[in-house]
C-alpha atoms as a PDB file:
ATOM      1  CA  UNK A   1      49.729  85.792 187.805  1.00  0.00           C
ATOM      2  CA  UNK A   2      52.985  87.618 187.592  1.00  0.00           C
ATOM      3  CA  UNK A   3      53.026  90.361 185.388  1.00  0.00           C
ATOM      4  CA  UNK A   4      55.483  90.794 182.942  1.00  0.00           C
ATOM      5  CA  UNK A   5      58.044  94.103 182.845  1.00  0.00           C
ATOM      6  CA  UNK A   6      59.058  95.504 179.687  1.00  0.00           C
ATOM      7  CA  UNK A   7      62.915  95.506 179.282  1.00  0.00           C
ATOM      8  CA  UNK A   8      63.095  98.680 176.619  1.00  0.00           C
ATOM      9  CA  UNK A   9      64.876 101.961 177.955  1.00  0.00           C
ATOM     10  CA  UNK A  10      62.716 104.234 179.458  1.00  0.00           C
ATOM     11  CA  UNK A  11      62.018 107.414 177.418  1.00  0.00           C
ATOM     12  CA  UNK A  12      63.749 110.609 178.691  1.00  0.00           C
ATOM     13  CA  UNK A  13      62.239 113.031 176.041  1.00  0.00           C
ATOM     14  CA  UNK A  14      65.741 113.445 174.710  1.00  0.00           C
ATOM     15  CA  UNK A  15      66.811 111.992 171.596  1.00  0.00           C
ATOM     16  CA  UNK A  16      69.169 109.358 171.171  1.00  0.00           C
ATOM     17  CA  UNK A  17      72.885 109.764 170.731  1.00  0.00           C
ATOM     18  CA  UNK A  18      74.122 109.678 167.172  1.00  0.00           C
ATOM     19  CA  UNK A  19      77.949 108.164 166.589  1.00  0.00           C
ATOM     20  CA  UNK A  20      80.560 110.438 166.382  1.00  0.00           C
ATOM     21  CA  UNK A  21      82.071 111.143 162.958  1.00  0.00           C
ATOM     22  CA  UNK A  22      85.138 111.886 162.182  1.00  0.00           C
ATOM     23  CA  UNK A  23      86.130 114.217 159.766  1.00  0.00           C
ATOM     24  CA  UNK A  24      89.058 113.782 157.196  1.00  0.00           C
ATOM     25  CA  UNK A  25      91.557 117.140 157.749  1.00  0.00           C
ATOM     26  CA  UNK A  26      92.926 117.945 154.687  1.00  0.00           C
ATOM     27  CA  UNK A  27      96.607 118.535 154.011  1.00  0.00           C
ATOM     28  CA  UNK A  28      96.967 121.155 155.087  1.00  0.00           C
ATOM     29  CA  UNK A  29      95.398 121.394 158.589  1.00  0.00           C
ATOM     30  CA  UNK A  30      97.868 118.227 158.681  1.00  0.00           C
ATOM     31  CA  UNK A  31     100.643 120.302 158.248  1.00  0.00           C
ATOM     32  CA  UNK A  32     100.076 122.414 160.827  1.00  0.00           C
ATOM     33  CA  UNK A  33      99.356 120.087 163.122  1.00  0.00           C
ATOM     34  CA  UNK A  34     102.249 117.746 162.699  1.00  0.00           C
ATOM     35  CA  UNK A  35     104.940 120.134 161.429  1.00  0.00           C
ATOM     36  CA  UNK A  36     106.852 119.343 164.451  1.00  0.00           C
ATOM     37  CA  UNK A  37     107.515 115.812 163.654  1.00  0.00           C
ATOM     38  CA  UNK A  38     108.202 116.381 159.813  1.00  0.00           C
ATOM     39  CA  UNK A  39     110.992 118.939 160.707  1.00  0.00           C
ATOM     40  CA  UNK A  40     112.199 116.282 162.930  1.00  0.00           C
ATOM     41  CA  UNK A  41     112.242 114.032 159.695  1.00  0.00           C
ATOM     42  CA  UNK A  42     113.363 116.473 157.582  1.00  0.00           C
ATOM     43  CA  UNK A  43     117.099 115.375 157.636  1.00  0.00           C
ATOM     44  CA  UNK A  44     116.635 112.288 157.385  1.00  0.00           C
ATOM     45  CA  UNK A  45     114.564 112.345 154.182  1.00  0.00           C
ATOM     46  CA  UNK A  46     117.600 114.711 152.895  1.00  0.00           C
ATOM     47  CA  UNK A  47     120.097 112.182 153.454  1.00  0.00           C
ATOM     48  CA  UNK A  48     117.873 109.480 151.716  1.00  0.00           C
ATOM     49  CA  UNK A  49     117.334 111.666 148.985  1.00  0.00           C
ATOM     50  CA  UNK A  50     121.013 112.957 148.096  1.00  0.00           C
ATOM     51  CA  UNK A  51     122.654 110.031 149.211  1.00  0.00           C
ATOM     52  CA  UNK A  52     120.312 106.945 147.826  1.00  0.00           C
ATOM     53  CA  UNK A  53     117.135 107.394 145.831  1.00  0.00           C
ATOM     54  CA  UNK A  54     119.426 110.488 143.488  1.00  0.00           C
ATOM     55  CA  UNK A  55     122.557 107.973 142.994  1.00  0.00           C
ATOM     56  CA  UNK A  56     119.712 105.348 142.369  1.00  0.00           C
ATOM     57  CA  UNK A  57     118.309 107.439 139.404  1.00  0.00           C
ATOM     58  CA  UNK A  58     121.909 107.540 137.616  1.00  0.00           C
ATOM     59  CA  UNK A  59     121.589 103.434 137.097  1.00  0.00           C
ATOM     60  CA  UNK A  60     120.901 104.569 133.754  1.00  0.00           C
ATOM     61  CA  UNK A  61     124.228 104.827 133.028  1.00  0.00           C
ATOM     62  CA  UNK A  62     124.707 101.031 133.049  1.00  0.00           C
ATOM     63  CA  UNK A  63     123.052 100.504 130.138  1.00  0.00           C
ATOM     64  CA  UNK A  64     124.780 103.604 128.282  1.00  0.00           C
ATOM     65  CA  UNK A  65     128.591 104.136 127.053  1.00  0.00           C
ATOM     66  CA  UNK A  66     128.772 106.791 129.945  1.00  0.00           C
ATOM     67  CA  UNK A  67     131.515 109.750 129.978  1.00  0.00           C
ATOM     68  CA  UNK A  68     131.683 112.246 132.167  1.00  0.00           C
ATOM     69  CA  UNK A  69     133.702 114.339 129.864  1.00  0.00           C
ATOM     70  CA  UNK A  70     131.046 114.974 127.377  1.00  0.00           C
ATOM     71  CA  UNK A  71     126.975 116.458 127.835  1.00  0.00           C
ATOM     72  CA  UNK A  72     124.606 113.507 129.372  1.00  0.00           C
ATOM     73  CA  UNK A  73     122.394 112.952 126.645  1.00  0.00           C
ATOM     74  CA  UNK A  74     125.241 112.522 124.165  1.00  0.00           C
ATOM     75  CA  UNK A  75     126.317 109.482 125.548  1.00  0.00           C
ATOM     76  CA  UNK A  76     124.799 106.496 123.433  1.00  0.00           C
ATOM     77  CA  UNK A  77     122.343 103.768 125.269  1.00  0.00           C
ATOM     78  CA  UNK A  78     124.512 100.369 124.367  1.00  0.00           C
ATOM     79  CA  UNK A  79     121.680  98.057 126.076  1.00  0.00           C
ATOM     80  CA  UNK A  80     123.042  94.860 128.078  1.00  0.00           C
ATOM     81  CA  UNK A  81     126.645  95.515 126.733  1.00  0.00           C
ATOM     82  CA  UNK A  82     128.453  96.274 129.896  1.00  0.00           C
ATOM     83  CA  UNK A  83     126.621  93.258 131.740  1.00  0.00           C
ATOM     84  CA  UNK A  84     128.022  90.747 129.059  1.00  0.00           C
ATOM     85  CA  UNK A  85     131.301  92.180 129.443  1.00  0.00           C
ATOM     86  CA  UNK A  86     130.811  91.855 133.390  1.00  0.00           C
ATOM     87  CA  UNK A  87     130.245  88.431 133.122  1.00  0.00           C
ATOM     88  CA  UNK A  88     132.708  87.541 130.837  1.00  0.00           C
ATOM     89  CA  UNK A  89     135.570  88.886 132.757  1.00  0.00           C
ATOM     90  CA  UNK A  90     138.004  86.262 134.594  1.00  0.00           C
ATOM     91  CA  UNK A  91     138.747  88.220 137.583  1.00  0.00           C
ATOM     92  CA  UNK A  92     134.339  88.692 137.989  1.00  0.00           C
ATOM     93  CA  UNK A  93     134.009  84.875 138.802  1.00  0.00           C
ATOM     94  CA  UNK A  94     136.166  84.713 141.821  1.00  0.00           C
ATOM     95  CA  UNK A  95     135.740  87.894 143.353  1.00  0.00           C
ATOM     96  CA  UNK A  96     132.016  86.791 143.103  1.00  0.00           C
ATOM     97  CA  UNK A  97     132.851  83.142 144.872  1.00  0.00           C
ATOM     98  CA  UNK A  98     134.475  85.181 147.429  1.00  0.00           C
ATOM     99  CA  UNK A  99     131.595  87.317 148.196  1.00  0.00           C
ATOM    100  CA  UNK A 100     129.604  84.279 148.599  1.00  0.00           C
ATOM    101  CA  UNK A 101     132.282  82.133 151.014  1.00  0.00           C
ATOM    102  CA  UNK A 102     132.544  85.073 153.752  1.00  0.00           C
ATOM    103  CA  UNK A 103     128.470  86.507 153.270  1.00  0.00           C
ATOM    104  CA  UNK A 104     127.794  82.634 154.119  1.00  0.00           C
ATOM    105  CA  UNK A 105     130.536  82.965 156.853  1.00  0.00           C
ATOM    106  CA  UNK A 106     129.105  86.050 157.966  1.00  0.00           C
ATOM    107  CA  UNK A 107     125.458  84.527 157.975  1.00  0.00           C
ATOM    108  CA  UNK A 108     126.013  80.690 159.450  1.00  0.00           C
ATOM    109  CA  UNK A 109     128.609  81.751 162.154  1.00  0.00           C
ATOM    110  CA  UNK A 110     127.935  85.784 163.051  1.00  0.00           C
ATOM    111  CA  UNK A 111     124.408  85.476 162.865  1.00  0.00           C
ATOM    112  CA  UNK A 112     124.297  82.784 165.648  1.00  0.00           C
ATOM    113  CA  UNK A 113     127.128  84.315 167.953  1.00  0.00           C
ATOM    114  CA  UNK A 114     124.497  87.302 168.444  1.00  0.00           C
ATOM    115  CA  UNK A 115     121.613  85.549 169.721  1.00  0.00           C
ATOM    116  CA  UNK A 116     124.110  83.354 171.981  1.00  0.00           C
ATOM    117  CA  UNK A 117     125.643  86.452 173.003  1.00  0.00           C
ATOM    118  CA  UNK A 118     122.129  87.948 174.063  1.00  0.00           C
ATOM    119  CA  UNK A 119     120.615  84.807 175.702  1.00  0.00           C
ATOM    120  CA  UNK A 120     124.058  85.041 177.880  1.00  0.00           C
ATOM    121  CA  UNK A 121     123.937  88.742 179.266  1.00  0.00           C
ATOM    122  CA  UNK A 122     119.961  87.962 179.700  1.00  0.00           C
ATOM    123  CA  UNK A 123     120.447  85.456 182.031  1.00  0.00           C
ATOM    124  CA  UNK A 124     123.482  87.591 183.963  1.00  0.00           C
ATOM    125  CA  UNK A 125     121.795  88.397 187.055  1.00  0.00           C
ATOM    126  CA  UNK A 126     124.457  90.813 188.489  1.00  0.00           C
ATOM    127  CA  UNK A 127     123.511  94.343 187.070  1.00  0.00           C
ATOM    128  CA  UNK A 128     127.185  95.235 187.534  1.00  0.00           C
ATOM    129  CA  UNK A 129     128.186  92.219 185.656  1.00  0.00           C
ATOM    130  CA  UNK A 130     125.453  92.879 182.547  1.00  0.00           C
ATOM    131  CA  UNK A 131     126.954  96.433 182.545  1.00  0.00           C
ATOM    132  CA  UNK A 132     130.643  95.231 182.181  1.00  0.00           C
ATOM    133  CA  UNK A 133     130.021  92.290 179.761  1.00  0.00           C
ATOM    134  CA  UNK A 134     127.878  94.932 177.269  1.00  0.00           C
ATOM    135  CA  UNK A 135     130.396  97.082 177.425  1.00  0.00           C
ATOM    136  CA  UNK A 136     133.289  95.306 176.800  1.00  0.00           C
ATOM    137  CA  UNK A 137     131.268  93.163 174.016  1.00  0.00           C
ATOM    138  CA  UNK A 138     129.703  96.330 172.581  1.00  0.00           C
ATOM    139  CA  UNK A 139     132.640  98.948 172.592  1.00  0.00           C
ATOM    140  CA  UNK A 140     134.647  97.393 169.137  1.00  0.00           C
ATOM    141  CA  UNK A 141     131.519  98.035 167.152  1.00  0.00           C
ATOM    142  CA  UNK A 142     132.551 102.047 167.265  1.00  0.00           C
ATOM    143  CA  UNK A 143     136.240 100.689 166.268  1.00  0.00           C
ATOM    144  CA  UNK A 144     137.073 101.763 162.691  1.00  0.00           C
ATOM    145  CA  UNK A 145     138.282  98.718 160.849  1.00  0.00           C
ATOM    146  CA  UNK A 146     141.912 100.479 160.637  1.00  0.00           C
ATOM    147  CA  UNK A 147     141.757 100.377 164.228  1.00  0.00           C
ATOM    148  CA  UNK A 148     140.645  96.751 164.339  1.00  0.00           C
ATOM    149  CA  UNK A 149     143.085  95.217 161.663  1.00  0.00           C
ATOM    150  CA  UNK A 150     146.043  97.207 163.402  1.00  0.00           C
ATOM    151  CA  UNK A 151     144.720  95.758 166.416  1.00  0.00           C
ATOM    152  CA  UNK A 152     145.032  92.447 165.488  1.00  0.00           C
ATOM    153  CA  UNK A 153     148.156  92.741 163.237  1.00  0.00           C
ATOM    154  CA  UNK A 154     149.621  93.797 166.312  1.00  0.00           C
ATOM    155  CA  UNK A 155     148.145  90.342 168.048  1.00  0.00           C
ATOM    156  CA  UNK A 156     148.412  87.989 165.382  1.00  0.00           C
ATOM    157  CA  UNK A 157     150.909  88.933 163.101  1.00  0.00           C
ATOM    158  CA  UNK A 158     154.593  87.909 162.253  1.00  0.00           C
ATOM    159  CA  UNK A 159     155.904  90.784 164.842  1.00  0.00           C
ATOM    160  CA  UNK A 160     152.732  90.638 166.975  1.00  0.00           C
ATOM    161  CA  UNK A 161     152.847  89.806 170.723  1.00  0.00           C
ATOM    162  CA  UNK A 162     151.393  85.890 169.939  1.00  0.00           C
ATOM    163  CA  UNK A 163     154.882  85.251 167.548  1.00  0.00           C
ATOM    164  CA  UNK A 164     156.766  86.943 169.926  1.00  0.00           C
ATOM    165  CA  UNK A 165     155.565  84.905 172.732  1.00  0.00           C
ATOM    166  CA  UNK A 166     156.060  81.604 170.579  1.00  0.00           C
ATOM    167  CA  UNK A 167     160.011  82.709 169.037  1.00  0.00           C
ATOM    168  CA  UNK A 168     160.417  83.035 172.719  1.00  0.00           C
ATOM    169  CA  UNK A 169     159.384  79.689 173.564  1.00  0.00           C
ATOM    170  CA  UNK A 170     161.536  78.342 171.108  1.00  0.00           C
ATOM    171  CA  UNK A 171     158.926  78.112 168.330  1.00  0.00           C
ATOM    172  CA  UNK A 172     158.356  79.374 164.677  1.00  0.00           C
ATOM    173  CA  UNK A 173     157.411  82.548 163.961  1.00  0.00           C
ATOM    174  CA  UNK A 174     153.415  82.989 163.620  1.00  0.00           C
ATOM    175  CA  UNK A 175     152.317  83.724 160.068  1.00  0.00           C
ATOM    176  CA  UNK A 176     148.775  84.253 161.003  1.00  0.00           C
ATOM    177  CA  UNK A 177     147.339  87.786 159.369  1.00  0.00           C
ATOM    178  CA  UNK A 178     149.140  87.135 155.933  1.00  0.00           C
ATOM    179  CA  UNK A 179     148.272  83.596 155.076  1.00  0.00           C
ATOM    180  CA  UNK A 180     145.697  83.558 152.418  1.00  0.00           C
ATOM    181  CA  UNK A 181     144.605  79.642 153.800  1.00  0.00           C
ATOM    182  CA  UNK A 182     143.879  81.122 157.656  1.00  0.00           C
ATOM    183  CA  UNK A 183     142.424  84.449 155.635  1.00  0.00           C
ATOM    184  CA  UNK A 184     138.649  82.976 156.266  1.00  0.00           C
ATOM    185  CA  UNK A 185     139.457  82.193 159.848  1.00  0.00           C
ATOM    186  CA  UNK A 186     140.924  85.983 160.266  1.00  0.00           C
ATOM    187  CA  UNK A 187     137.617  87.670 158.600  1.00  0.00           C
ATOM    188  CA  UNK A 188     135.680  85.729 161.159  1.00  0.00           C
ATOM    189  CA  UNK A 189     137.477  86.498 164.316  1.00  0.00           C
ATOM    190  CA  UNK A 190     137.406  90.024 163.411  1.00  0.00           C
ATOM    191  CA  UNK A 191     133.551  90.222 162.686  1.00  0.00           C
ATOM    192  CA  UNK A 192     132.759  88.472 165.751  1.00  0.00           C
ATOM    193  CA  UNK A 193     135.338  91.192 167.261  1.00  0.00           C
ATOM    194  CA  UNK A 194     133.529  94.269 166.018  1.00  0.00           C
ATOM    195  CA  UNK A 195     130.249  93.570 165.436  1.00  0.00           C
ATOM    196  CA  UNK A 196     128.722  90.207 167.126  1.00  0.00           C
ATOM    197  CA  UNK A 197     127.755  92.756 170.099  1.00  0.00           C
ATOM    198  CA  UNK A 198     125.769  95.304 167.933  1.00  0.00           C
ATOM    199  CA  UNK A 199     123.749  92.208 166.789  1.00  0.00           C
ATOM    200  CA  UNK A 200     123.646  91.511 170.791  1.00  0.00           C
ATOM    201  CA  UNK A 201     121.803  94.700 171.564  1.00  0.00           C
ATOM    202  CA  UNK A 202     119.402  94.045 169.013  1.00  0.00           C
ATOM    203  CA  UNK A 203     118.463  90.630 170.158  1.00  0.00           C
ATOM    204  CA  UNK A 204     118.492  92.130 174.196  1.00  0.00           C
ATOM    205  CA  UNK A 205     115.623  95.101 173.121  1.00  0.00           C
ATOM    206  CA  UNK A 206     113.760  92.149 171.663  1.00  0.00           C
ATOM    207  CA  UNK A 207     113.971  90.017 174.479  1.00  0.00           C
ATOM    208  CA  UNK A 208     112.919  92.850 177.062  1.00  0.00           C
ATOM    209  CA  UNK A 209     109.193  92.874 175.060  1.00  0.00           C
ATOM    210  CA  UNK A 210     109.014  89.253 176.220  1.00  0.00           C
ATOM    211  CA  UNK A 211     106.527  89.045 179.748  1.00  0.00           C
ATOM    212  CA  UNK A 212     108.049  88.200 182.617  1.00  0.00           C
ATOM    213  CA  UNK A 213     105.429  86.511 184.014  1.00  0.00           C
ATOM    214  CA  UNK A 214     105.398  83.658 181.150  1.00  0.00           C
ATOM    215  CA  UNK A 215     109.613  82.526 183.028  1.00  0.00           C
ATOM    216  CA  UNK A 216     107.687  82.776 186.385  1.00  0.00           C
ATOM    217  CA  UNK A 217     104.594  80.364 185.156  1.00  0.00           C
ATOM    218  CA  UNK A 218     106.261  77.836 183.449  1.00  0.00           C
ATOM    219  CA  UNK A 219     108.902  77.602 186.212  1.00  0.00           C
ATOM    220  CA  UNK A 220     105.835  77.130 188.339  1.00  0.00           C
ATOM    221  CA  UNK A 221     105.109  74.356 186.507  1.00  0.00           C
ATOM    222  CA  UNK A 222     108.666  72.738 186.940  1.00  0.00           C
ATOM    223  CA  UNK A 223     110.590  74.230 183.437  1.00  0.00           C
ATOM    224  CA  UNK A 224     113.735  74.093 183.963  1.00  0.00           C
ATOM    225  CA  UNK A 225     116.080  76.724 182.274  1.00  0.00           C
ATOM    226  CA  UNK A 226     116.851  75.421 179.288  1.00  0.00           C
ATOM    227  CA  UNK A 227     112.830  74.722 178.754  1.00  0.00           C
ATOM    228  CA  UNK A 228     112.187  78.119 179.407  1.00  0.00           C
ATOM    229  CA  UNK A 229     114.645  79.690 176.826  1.00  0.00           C
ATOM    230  CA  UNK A 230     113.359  77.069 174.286  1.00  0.00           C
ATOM    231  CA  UNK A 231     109.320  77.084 174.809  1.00  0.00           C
ATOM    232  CA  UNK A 232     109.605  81.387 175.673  1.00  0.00           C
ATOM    233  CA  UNK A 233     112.592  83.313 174.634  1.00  0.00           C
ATOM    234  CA  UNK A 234     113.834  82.017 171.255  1.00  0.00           C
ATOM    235  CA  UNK A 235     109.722  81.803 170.123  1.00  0.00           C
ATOM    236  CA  UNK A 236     109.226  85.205 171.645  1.00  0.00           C
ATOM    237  CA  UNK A 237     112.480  86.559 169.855  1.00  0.00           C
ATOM    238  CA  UNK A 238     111.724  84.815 166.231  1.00  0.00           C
ATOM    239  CA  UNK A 239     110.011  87.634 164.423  1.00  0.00           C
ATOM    240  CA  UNK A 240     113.247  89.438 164.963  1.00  0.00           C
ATOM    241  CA  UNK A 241     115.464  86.957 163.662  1.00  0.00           C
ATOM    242  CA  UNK A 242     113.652  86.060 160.552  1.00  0.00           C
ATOM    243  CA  UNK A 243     113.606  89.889 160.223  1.00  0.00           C
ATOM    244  CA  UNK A 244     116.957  90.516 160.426  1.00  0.00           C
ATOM    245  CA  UNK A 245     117.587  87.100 158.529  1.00  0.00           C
ATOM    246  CA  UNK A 246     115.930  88.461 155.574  1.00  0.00           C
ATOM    247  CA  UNK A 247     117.762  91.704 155.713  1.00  0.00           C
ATOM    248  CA  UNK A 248     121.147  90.081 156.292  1.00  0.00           C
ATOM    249  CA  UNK A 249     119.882  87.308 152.888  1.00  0.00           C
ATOM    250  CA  UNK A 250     119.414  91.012 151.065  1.00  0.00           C
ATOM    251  CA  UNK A 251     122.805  91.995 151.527  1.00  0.00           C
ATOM    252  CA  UNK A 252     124.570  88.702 150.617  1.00  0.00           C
ATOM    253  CA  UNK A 253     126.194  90.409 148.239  1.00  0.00           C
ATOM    254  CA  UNK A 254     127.517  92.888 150.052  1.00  0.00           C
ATOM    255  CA  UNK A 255     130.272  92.512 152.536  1.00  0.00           C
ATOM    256  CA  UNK A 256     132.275  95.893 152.658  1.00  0.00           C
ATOM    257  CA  UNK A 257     134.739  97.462 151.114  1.00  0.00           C
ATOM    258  CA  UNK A 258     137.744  98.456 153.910  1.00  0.00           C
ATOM    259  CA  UNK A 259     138.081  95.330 155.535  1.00  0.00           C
ATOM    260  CA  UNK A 260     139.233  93.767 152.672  1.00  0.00           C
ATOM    261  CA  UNK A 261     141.241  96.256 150.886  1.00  0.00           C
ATOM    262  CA  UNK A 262     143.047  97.075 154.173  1.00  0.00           C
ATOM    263  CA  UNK A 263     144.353  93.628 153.890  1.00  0.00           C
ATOM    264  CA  UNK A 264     144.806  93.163 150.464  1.00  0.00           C
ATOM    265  CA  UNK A 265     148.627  93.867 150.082  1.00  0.00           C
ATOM    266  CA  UNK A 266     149.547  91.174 153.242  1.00  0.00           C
ATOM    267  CA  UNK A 267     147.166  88.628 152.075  1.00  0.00           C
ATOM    268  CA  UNK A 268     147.029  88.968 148.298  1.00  0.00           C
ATOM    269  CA  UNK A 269     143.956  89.590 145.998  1.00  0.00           C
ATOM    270  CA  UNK A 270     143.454  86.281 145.327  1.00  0.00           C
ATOM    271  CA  UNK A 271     142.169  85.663 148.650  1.00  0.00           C
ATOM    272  CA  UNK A 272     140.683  89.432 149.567  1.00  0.00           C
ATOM    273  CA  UNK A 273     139.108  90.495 146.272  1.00  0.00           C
ATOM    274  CA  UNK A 274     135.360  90.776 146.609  1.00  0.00           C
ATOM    275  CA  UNK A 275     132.827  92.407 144.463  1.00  0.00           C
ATOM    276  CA  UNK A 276     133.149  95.654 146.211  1.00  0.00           C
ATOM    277  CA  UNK A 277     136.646  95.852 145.762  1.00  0.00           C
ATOM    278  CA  UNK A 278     136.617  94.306 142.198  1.00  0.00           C
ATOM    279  CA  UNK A 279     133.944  96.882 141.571  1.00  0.00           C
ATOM    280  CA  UNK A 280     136.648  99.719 142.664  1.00  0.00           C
ATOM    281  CA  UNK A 281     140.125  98.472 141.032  1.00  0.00           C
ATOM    282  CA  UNK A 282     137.995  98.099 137.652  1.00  0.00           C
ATOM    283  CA  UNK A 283     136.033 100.627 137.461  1.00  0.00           C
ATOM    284  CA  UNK A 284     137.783 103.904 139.688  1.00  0.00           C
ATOM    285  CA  UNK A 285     141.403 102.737 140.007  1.00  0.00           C
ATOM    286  CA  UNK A 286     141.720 100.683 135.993  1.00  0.00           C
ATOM    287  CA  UNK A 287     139.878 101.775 132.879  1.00  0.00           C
ATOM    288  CA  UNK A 288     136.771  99.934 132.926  1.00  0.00           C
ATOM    289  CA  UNK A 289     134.799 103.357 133.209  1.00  0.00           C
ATOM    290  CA  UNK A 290     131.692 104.458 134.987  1.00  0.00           C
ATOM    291  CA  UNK A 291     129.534 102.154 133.057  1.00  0.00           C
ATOM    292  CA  UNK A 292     131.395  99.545 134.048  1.00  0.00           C
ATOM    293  CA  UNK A 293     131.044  99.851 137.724  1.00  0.00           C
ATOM    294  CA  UNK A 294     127.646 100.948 137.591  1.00  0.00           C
ATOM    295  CA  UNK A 295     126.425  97.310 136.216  1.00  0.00           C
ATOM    296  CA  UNK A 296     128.130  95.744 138.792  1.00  0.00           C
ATOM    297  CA  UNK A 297     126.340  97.757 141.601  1.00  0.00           C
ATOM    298  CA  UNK A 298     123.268  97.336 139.771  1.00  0.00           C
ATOM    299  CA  UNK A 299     123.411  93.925 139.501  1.00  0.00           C
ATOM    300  CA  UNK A 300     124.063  93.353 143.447  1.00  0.00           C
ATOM    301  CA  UNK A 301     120.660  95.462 143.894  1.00  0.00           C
ATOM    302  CA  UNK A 302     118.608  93.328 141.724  1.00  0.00           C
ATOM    303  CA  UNK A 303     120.288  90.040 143.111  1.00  0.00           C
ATOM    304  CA  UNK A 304     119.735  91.557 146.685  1.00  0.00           C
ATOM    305  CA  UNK A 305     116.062  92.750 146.199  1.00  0.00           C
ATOM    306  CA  UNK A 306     114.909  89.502 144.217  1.00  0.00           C
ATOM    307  CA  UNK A 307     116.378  87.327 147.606  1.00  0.00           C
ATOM    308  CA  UNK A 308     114.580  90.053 150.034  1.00  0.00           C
ATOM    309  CA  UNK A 309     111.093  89.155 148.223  1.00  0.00           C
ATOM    310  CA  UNK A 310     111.938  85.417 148.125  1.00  0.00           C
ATOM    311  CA  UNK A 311     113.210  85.281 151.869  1.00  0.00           C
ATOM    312  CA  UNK A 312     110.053  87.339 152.680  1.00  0.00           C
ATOM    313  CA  UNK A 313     107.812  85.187 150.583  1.00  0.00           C
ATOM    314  CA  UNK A 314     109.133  82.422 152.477  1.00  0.00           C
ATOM    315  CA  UNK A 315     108.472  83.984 155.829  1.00  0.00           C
ATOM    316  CA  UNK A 316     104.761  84.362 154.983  1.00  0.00           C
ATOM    317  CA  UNK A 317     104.539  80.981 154.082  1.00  0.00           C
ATOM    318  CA  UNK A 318     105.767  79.895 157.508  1.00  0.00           C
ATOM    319  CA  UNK A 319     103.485  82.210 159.283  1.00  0.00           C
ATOM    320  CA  UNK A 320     105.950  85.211 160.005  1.00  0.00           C
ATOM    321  CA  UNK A 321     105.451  88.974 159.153  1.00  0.00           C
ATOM    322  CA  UNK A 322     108.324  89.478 157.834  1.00  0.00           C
ATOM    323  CA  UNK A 323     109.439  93.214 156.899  1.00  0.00           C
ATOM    324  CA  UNK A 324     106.584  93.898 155.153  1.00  0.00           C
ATOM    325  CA  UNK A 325     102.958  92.536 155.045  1.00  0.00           C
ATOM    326  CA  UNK A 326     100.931  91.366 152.242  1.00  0.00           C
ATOM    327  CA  UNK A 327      98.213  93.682 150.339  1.00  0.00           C
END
């Protein structure tokens, strides 16, 4: 009869070993170990704090009759005063219908031309060919937008090198750059000009995380190209996009400031005015006041944030992480 073996440990005499525990280091032995890395940080927590979260704090001002000629707490608190007169003024309606046209512009058409451009140079093969296309794509992002509406006023416009080509030809001269109707059609071509390829590099880091060897198995099992790019890279590249979708949603409101007033005397300010420039001709430039402009940036913030946590909300819904996660 076979005898049976115990399976236990055999005893060595020397006690068992406990689990390590780790102890909490205060603050300060955290200092001195990672002072390195906070000095590193150090200027950019000084830029955040003089130029954001300090201008932040003087919101007040919105809800007061704000001078900067007299002591701060003299001014008087006038509540939601300078919002009803925001609202209530005709030239606030259009410049806001503006915004909206080119941020949806911006968002339906720009948005799009980045990934395309991405999925493009990722499937150039030539590594002299990926270096020429990103640079030539890439290079108008560091363009001022002086430099870029010169550029094309010198293209496009009535004594560019396009009407010259056409009076040549026999044709009419090309009024391209100061036609309010083609104005859309101009703020696109110059977006996708300077900045589709800094929305390409983006998309390109994202799509290097992506494993190789998911192309190489699914080719193996007959995907063609277009198979692979829908099934691997656009899934692989999606937590990107819906993060940068719900940044771009955020800023809906916000479209810039020299772009349009560069072009505001050619075109007209019927066509050009947005809220940032609105925001400057009423408030700096006419005799709206401080106040004034200070509840019309405050109210883009609270519109922005409130479509940041509904965008996000959204994304959680759908199954994304969105830019920040839940408690």
């Amino acid at each position: 009869m076979a005898t049976l073996q115990s399976t236990a440990p055999p005893d060595t005499g020397r006690p068992a070993s406990r689990p390590i525990v780790r102890r909490k280091r205060t603050v300060a032995q955290r200092l001195r170990h990672d002072w390195p890395l906070l000095l590193l940080a150090l200027p950019v927590v000084a830029h955040l704090a003089v130029f954001h979260y300090w201008p932040t704090a003087w919101n007040i001002i919105a809800f007061m009759d704000y001078s900067p000629y007299r002591p701060f707490w003299e001014n008087p608190f006038v509540g939601f005063a300078w919002f009803g007169r925001l609202f209530d003024d005709p030239y606030f309606t259009p410049a806001l219908l503006n915004t909206l046209k080119f941020s949806a512009l911006n968002l339906l058409c720009m948005f799009p031309l980045s990934i395309v451009l991405a999925l493009v140079m990722n499937s150039i093969i030539s590594i002299r060919a990926r270096s020429a296309f990103q640079s030539i794509v890439y290079l108008p992002h560091f363009f001022s937008w002086v430099l870029v509406v010169t550029v094309f006023v010198q293209v496009l416009g009535a004594d560019g090198l396009v009407s010259n080509w056409i009076m040549d030809g026999g044709g009419e001269r090309l009024n391209f750059t100061s036609n309010p109707e083609t104005f859309t059609l101009l703020v696109w071509m110059q977006w996708a000009w300077k900045d589709a390829g800094w929305g390409m590099i983006i998309f390109l880091a994202a799509l290097s995380s992506i494993n190789p060897s998911l192309y190489e198995a699914a080719a193996s099992d007959g995907a063609n190209r277009w198979r692979r790019m829908w099934h691997i890279t656009l899934p692989g590249i999606r937590p990107v996009i819906i993060l940068l979708l719900i940044l771009q949603i955020g800023g809906i409101l916000s479209v810039g400031f020299e772009q349009y007033q560069l072009q505001r005397q050619s075109v007209g300010y019927q066509a050009t005015e947005v809220l940032d420039t609105y925001v400057y001709y009423q408030s700096i430039v006419g005799s709206q006041g401080e106040s004034f402009g200070t509840a019309a940036g405050l109210f883009k913030g609270v519109i922005g944030l409130a479509l940041i946590l509904v965008s996000n909300h959204i994304a959680h819904r759908l199954g994304e992480q969105g830019i920040y996660q839940k408690s």
